[in-house]
N, C-alpha and C. Protein backbone atom coordinates (compact mmCIF):
# COMPACT_ATOMS: atom_id res chain seq x y z
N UNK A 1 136.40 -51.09 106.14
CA UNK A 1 137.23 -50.06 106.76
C UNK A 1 136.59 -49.60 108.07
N UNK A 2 135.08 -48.93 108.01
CA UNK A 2 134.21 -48.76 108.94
C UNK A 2 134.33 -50.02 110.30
N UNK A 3 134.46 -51.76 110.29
CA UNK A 3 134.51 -52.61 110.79
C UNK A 3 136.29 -52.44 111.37
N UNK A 4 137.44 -52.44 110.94
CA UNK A 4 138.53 -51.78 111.64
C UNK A 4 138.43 -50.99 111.86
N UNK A 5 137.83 -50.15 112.40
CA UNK A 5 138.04 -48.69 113.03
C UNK A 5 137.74 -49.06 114.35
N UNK A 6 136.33 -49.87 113.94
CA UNK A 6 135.69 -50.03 115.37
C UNK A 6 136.16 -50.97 116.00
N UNK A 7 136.87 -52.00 115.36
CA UNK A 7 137.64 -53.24 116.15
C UNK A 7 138.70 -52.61 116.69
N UNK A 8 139.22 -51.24 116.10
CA UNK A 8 140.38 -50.82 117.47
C UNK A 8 140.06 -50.00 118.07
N UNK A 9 138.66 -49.42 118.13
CA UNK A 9 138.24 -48.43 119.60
C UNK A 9 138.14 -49.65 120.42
N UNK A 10 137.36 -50.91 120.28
CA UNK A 10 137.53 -51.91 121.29
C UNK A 10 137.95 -52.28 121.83
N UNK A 11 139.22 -52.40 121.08
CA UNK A 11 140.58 -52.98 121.15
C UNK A 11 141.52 -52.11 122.67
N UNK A 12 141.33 -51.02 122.04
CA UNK A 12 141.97 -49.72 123.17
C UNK A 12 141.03 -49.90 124.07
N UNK A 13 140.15 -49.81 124.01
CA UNK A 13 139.12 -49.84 125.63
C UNK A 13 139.46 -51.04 126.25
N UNK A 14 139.25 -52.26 125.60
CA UNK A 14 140.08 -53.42 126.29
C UNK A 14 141.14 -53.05 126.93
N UNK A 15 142.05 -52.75 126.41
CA UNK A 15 143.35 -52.39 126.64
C UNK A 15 143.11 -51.52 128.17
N UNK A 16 142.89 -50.26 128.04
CA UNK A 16 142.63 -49.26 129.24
C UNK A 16 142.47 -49.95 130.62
N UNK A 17 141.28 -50.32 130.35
CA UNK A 17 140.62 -51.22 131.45
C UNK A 17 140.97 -52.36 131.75
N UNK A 18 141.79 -53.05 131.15
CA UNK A 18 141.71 -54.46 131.81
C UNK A 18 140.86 -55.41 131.49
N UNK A 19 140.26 -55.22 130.86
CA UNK A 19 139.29 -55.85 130.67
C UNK A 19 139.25 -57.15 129.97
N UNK A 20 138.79 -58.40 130.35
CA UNK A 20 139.33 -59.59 130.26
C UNK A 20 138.36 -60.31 129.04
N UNK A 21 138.30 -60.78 128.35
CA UNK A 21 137.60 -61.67 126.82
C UNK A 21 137.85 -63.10 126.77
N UNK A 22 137.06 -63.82 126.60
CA UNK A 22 137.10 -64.68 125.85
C UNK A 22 137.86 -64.72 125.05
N UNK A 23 138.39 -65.87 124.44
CA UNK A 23 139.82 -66.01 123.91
C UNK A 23 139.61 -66.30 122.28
N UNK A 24 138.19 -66.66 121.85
CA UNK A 24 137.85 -66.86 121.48
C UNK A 24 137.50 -65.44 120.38
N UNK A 25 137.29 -64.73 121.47
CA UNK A 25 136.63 -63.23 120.40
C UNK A 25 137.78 -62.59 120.47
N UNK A 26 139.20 -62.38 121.25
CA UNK A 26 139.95 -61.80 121.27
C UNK A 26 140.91 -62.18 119.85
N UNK A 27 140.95 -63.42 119.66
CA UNK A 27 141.53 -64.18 118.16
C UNK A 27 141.06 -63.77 117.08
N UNK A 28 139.98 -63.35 117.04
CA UNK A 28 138.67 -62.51 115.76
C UNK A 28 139.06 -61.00 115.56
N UNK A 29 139.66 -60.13 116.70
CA UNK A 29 139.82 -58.94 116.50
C UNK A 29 141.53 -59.09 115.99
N UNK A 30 141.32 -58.31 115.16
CA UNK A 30 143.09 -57.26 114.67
C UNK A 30 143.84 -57.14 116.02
N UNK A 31 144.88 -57.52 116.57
CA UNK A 31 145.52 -56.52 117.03
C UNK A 31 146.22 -55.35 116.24
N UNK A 32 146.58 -54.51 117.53
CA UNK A 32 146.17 -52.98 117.07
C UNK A 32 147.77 -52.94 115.54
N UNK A 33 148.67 -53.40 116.00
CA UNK A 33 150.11 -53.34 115.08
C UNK A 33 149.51 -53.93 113.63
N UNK A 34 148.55 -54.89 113.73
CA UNK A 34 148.09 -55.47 112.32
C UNK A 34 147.19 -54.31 111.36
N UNK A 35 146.32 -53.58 112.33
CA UNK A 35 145.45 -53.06 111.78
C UNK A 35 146.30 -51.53 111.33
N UNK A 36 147.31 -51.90 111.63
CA UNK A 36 148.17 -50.12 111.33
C UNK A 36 149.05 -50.88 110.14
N UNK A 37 149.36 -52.05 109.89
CA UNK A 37 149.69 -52.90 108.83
C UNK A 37 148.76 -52.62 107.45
N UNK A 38 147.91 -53.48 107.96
CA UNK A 38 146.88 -53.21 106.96
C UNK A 38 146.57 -52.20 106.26
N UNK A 39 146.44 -51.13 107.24
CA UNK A 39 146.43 -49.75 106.25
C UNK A 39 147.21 -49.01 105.36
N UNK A 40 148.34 -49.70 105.88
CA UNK A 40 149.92 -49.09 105.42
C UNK A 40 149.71 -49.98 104.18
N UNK A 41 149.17 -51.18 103.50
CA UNK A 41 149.35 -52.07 102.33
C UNK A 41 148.97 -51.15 101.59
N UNK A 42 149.22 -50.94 100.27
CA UNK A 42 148.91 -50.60 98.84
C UNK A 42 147.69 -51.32 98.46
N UNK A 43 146.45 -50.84 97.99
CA UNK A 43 145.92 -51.21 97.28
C UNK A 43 146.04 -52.95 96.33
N UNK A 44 146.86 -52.74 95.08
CA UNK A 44 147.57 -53.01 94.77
C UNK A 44 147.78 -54.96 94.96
N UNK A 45 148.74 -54.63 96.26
CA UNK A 45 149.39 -55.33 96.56
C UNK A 45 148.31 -56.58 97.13
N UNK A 46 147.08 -56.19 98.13
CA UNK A 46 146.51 -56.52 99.02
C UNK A 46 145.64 -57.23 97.75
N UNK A 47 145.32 -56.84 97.02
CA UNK A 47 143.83 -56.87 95.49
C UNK A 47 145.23 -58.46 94.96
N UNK A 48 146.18 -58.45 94.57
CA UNK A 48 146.76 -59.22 93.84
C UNK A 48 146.99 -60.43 94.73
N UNK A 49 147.16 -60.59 96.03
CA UNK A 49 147.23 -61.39 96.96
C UNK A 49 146.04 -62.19 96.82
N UNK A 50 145.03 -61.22 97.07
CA UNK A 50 143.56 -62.14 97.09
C UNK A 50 143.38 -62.68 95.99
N UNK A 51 143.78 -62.38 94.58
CA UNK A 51 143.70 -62.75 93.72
C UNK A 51 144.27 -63.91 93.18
N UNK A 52 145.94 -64.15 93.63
CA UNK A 52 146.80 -65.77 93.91
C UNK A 52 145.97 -66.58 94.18
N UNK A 53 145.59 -65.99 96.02
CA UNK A 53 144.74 -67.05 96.54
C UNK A 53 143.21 -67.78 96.38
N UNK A 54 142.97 -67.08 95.09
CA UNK A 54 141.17 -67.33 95.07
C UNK A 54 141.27 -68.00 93.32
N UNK A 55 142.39 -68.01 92.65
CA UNK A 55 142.50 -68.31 91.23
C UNK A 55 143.68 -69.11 90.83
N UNK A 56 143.84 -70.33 91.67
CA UNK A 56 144.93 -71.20 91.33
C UNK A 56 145.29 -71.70 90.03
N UNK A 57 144.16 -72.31 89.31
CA UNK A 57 143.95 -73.15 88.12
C UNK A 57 144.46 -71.70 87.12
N UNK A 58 144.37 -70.85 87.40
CA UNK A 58 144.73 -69.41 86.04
C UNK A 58 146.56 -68.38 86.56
N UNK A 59 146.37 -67.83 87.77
CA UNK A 59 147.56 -67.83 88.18
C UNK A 59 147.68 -68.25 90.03
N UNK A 60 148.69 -68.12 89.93
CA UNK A 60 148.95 -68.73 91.07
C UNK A 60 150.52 -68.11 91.84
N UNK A 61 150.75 -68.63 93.09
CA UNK A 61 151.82 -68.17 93.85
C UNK A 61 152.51 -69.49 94.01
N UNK A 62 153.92 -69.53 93.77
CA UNK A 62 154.36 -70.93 94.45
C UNK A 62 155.12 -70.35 95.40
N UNK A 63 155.48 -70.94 96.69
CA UNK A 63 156.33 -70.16 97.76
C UNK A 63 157.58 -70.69 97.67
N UNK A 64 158.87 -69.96 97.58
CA UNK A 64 160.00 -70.34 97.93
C UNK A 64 160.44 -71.12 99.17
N UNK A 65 161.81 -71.13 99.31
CA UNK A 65 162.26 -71.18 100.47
C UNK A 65 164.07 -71.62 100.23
N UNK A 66 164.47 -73.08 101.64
CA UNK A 66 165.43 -73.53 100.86
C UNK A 66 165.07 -74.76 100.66
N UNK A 67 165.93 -75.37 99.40
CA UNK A 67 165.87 -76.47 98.98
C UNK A 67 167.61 -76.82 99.00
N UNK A 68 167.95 -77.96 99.90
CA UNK A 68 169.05 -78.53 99.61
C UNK A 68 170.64 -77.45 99.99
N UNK A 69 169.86 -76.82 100.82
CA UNK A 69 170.80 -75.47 100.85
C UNK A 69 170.70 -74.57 99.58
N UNK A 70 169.82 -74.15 98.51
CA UNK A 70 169.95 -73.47 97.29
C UNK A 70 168.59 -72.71 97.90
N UNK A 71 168.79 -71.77 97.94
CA UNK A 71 167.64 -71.17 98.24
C UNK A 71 166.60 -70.40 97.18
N UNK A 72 164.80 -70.23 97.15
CA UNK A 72 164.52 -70.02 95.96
C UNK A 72 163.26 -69.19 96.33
N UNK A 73 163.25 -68.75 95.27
CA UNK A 73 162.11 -67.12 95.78
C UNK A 73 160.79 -67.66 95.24
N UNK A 74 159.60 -66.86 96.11
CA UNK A 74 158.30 -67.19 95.81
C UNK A 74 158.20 -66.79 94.33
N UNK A 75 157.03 -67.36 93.42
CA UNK A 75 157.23 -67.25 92.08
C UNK A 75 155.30 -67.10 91.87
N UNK A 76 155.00 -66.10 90.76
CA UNK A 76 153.57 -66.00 90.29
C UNK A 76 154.31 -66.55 89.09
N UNK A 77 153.00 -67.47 88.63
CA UNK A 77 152.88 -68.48 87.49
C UNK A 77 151.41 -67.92 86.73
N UNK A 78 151.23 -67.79 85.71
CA UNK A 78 150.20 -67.48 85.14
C UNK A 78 150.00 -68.82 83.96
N UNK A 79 148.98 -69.00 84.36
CA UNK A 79 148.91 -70.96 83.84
C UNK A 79 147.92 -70.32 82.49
N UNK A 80 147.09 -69.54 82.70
CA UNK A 80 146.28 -69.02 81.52
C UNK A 80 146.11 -68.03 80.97
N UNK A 81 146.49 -66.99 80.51
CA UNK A 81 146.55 -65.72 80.09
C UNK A 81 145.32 -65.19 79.52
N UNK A 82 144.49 -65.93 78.37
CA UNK A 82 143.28 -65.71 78.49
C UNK A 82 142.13 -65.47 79.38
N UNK A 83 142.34 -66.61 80.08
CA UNK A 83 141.05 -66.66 81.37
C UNK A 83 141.24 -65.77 82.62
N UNK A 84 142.66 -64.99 82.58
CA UNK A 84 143.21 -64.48 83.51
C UNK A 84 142.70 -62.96 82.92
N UNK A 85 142.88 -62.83 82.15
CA UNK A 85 142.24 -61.15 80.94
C UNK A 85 140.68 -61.21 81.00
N UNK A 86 140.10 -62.60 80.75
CA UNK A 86 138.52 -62.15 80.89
C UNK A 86 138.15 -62.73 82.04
N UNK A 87 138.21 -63.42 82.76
CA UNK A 87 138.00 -63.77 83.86
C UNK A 87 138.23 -63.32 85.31
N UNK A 88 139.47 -62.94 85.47
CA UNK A 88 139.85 -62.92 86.62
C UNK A 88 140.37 -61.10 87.09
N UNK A 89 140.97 -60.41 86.24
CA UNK A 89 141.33 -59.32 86.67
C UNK A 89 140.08 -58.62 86.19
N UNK A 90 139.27 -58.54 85.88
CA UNK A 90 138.04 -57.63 86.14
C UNK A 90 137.38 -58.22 86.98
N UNK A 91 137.41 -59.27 88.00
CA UNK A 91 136.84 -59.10 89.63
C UNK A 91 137.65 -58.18 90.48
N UNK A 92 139.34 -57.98 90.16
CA UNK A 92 140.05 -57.63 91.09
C UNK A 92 140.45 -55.83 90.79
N UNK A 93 140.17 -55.97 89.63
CA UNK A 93 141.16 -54.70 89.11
C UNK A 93 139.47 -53.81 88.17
N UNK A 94 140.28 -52.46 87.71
CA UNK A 94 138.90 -52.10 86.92
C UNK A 94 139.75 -51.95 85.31
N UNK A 95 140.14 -53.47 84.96
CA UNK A 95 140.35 -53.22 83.89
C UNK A 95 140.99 -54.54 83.31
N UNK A 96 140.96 -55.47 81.91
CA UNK A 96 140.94 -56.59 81.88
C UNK A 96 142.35 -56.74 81.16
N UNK A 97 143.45 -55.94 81.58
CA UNK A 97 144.20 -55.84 80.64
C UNK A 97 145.87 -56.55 81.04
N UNK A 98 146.12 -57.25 80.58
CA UNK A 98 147.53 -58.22 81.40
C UNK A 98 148.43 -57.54 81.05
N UNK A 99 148.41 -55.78 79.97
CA UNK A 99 149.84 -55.12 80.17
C UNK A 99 150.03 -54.88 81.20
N UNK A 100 148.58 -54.03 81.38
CA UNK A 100 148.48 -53.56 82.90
C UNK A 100 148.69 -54.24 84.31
N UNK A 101 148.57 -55.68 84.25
CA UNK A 101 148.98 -56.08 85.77
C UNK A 101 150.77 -56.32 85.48
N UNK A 102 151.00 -56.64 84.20
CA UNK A 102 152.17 -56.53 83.92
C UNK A 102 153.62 -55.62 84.38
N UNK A 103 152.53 -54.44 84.01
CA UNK A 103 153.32 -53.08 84.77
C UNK A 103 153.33 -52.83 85.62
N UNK A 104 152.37 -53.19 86.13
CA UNK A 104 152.03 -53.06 87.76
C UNK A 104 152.63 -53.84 88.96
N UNK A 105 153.27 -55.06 87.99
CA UNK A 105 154.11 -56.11 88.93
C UNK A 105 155.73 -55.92 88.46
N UNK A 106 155.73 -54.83 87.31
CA UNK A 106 157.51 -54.22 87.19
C UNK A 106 157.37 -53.11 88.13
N UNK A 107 156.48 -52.51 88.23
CA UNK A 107 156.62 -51.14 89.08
C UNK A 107 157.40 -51.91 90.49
N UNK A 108 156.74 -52.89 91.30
CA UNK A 108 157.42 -53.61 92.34
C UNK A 108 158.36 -54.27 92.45
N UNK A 109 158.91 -54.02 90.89
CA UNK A 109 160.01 -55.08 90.76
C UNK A 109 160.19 -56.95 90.67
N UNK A 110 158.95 -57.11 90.15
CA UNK A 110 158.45 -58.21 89.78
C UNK A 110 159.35 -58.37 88.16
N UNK A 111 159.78 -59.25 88.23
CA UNK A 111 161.05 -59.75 86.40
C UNK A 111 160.34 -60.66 86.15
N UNK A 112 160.10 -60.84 84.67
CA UNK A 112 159.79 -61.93 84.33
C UNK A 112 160.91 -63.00 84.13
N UNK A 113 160.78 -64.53 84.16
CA UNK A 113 161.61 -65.63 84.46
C UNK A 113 161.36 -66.01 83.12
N UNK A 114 162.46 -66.21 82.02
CA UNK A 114 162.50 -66.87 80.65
C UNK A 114 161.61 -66.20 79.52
N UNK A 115 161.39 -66.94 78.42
CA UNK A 115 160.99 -65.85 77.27
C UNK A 115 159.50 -67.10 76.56
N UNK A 116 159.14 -66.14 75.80
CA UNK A 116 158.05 -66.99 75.00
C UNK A 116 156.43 -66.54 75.53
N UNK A 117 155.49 -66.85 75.01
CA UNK A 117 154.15 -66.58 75.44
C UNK A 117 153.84 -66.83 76.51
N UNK A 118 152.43 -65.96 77.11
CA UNK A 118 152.12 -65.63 78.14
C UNK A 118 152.03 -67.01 78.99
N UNK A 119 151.68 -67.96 78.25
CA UNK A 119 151.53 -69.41 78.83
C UNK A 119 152.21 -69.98 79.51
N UNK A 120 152.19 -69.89 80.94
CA UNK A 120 153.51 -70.61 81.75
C UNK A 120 154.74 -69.48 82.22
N UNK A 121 153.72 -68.13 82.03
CA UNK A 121 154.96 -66.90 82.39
C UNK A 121 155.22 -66.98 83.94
N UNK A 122 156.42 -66.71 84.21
CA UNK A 122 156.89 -67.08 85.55
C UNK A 122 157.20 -65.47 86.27
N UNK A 123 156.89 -64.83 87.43
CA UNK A 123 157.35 -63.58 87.79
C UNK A 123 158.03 -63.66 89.05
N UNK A 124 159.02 -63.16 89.29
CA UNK A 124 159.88 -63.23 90.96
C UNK A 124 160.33 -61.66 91.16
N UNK A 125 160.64 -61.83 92.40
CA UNK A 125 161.11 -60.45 93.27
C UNK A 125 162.00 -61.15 94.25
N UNK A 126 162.85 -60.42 94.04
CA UNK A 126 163.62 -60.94 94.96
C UNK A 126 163.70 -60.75 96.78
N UNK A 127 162.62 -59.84 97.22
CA UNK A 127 161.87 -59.58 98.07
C UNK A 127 160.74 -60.58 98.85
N UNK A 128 160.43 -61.49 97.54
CA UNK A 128 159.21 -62.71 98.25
C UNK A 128 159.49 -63.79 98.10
N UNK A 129 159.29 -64.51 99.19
CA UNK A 129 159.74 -65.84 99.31
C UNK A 129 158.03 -66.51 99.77
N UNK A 130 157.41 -65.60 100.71
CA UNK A 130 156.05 -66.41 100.89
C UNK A 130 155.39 -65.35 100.30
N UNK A 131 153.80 -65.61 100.42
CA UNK A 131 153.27 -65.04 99.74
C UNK A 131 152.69 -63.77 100.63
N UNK A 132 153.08 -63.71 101.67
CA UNK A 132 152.61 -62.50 102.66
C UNK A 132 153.73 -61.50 102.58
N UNK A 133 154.75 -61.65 101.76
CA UNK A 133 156.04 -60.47 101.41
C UNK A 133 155.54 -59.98 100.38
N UNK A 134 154.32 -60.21 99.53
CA UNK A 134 153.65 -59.63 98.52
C UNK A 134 153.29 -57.97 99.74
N UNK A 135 152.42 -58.14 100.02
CA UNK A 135 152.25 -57.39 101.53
C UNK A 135 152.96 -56.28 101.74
N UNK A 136 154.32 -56.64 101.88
CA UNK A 136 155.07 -55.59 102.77
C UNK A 136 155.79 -54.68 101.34
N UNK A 137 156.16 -54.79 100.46
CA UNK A 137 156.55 -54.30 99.26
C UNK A 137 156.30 -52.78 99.02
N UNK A 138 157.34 -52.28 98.30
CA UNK A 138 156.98 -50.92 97.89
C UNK A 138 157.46 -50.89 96.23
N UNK A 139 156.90 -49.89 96.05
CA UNK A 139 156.86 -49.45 94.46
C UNK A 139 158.60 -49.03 94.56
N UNK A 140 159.18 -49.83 93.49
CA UNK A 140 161.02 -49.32 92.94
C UNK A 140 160.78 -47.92 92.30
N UNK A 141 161.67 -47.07 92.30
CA UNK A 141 161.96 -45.80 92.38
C UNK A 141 162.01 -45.86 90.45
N UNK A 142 161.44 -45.00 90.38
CA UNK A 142 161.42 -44.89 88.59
C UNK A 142 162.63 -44.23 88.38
N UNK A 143 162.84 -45.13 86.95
CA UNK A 143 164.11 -44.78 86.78
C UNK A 143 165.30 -45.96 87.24
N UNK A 144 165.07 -46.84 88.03
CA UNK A 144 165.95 -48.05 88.10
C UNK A 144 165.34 -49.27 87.56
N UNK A 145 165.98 -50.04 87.43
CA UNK A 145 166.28 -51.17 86.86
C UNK A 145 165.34 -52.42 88.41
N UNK A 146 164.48 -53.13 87.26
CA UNK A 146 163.36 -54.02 88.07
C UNK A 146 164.84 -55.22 89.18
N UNK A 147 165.91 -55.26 88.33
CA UNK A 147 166.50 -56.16 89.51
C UNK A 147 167.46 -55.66 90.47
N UNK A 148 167.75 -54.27 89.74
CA UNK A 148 169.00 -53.63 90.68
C UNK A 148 168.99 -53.48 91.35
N UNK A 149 169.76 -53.72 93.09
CA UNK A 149 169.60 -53.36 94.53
C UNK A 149 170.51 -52.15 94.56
N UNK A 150 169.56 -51.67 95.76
CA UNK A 150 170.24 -50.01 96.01
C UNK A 150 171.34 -50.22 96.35
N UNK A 151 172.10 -51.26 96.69
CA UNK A 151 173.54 -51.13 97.46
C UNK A 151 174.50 -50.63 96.42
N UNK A 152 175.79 -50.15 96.08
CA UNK A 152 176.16 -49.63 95.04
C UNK A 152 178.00 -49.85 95.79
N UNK A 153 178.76 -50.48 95.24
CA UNK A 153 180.12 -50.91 95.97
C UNK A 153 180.98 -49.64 94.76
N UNK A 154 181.69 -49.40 95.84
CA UNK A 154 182.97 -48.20 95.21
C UNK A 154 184.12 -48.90 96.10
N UNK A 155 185.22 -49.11 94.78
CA UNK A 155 186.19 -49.93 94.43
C UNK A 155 187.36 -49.12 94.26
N UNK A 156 188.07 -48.39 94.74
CA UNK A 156 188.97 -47.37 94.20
C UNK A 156 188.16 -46.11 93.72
N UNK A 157 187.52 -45.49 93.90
CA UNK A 157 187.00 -44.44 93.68
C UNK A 157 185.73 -44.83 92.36
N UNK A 158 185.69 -46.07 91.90
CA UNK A 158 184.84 -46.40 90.84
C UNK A 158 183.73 -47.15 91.05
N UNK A 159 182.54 -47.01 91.06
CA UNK A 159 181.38 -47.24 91.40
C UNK A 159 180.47 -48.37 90.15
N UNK A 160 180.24 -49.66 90.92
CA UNK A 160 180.11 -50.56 90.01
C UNK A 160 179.16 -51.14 91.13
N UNK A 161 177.54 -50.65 89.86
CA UNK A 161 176.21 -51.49 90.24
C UNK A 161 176.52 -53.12 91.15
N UNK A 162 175.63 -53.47 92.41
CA UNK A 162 175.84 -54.82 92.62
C UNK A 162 174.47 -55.62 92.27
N UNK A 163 174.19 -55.73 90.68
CA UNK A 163 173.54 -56.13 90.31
C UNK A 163 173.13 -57.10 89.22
N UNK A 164 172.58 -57.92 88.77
CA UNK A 164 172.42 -58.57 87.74
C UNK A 164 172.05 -58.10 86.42
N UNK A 165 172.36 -58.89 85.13
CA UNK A 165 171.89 -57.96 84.04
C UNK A 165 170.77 -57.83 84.15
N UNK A 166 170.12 -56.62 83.68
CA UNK A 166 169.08 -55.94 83.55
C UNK A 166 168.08 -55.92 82.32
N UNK A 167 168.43 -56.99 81.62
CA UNK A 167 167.30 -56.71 80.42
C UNK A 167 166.31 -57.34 80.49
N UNK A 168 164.92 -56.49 80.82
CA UNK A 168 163.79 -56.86 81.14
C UNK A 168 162.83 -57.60 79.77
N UNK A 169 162.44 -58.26 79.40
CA UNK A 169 161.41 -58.99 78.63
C UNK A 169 160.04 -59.30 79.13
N UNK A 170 159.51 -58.50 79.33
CA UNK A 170 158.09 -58.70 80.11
C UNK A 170 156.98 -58.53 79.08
């Protein structure tokens, strides 16, 4: 945190002055919109990212996109549920518990994809397609439904969710 602070007093003094860099060290510093990014991330969000990317073989991120014109959302895969409970979320988290990242990925509106044991559990949002939309995300408003979008269509005076069924199995 101490190391961004000081990469954007630099940053601004660069800026002021004119002052010309190597292109080389200028690629190494934040610009200033990233480092106001960064701060704005959740906890959370930023801890589970690093965590995709450093623990493939246990869970993992696959990235969407389109295929064939069908288009398809980034997906966390949890390949091991065990090794993921003692292994991996007590480097990231202070606690070894897969309700808990569980809840923590409905709070964002993370659904689980199909039914059966933790083995091969699939999670989507309809929000991520790569894995840097993990990133920009906010916590769903308690009290709604992990797939429901805020849009809400009124039809004759009658108001009918534009959403998918809602029964969560996580």
């Amino acid at each position: 945190r101490e190391r961004t602070r000081e990469s954007r007093v630099v940053m601004t003094l660069i800026q002021q002055h004119g002052v010309q860099i190597p292109e080389m060290i200028a690629t190494s510093l934040p610009s200033p919109s990233s480092a106001k990014e960064e701060e704005k991330t959740i906890p959370f969000l930023r801890r589970l990212t690093d965590m995709l990317q450093d623990n493939e073989e246990t869970i993992s991120f696959f990235p969407g996109g389109t295929n064939q014109g069908q288009d398809t959302l980034g997906r966390i895969v949890v390949h091991d549920r065990a090794r993921v409970e003692s292994e991996v979320l007590p480097r990231y988290f202070n606690h070894s518990s897969f309700a808990s990242l569980r809840r923590q990925l409905n709070y964002f509106s993370f659904t689980r994809v199909g039914k059966g044991r933790q083995r091969g559990a699939v999670y989507v949002n309809e929000r991520v397609v790569v894995l840097s939309d993990i990133l920009r995300l906010k916590r769903r408003i308690v009290g709604t439904t992990a797939n429901a979008t805020n849009a809400t269509n009124t039809t004759n005076g009658t108001n009918t969710a534009n959403a998918t069924n809602t029964t969560n199995t996580t």
